[in-house]
Protein backbone atom coordinates (compact mmCIF):
# COMPACT_ATOMS: atom_id res chain seq x y z
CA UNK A 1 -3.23 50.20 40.48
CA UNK A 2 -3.10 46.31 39.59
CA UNK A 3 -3.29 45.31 35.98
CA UNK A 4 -6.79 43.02 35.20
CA UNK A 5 -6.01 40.35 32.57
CA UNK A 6 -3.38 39.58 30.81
CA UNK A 7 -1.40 43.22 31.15
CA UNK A 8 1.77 44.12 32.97
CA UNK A 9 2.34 47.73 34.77
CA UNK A 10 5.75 49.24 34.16
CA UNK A 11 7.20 52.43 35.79
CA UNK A 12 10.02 53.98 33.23
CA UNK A 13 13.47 54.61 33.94
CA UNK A 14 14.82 58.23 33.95
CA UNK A 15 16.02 58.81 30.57
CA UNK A 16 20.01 59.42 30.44
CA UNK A 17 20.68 62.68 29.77
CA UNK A 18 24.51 62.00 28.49
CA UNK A 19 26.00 59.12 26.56
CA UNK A 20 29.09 56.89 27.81
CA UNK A 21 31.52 59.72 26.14
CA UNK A 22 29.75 62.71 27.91
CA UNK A 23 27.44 64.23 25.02
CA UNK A 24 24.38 65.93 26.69
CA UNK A 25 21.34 64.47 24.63
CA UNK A 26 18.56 67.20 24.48
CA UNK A 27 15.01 66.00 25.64
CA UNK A 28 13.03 66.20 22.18
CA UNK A 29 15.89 63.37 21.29
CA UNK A 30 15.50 61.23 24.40
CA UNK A 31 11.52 60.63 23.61
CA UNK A 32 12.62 59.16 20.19
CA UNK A 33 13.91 56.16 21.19
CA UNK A 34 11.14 53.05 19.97
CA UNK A 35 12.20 51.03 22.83
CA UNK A 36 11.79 51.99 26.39
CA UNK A 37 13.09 50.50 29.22
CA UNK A 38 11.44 50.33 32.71
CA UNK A 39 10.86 48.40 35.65
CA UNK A 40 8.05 45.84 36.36
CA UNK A 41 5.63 47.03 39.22
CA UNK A 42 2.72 44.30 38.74
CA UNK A 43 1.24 41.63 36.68
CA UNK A 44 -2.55 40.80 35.73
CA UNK A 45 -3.70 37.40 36.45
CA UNK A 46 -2.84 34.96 33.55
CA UNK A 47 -5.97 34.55 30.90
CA UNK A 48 -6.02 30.83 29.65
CA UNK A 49 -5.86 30.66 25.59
CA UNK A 50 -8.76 29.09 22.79
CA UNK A 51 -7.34 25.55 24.47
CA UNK A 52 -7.90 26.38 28.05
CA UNK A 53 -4.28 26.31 29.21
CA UNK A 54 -3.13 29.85 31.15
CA UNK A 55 0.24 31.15 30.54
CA UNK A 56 1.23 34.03 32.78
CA UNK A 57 3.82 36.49 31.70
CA UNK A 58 7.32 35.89 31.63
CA UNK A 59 8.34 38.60 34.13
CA UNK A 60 8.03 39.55 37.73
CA UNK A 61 7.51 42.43 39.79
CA UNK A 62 11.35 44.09 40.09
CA UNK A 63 12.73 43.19 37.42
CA UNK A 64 13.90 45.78 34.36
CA UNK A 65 12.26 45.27 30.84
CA UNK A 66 12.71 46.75 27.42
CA UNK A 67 9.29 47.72 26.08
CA UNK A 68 8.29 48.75 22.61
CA UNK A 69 7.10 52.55 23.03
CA UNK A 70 4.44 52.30 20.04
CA UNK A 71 2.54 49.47 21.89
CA UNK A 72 2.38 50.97 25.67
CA UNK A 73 -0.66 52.70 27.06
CA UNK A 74 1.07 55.74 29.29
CA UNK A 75 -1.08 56.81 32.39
CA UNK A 76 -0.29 59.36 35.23
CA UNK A 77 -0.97 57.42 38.42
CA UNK A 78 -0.28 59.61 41.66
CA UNK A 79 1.88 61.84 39.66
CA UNK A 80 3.89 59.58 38.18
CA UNK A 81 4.27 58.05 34.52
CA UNK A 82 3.03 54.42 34.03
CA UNK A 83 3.01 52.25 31.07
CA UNK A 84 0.10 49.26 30.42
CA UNK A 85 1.30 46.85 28.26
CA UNK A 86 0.79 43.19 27.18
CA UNK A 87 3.86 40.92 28.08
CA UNK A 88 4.06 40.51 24.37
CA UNK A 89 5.02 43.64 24.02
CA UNK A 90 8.14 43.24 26.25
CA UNK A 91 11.17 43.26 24.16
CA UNK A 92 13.25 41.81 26.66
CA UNK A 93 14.36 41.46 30.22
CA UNK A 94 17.46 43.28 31.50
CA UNK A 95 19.72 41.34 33.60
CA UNK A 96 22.55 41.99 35.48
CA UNK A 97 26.10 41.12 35.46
């Protein structure tokens, strides 16, 4: 699947089952969370704005994002989960250290 427009494809992370101190969290909790993270699997080609100029997302393929849950379209492509979203609806990009 490749995004058309101005839309970015993201495949989730595995929710974490535990916290840092060991506490199992049960799955109805782990869908509550508002922001999701994920990683980046492909971008739509930039649109240009009212002015003409394009602006392409900020992120690439690879790299892990924080995306607000209320805002993503969820598909099942080949079996697996995808979110649609608009790069303005990344939260954030997750670097490492």
């Amino acid at each position: 699947m490749r995004p058309i427009g101005n839309r970015v494809l993201v495949e989730p992370s595995k929710a974490k089952e535990s916290s840092a101190g060991g506490i199992v969290t049960p799955e109805q909790y782990r869908q509550r969370d508002v922001v999701w993270d994920g990683v980046v699997v492909a971008i739509g080609a930039p649109q240009p704005n009212r002015k003409g100029y394009i602006f392409g997302p900020d992120v690439l393929p690879g790299e892990r994002v924080l995306v607000n849950r209320y805002n993503a379209a969820v598909h099942t492509i080949n079996g697996k989960e995808m979110w649609l979203v608009k790069p303005e609806d990344i939260i954030a990009i997750l670097e490492e250290n």
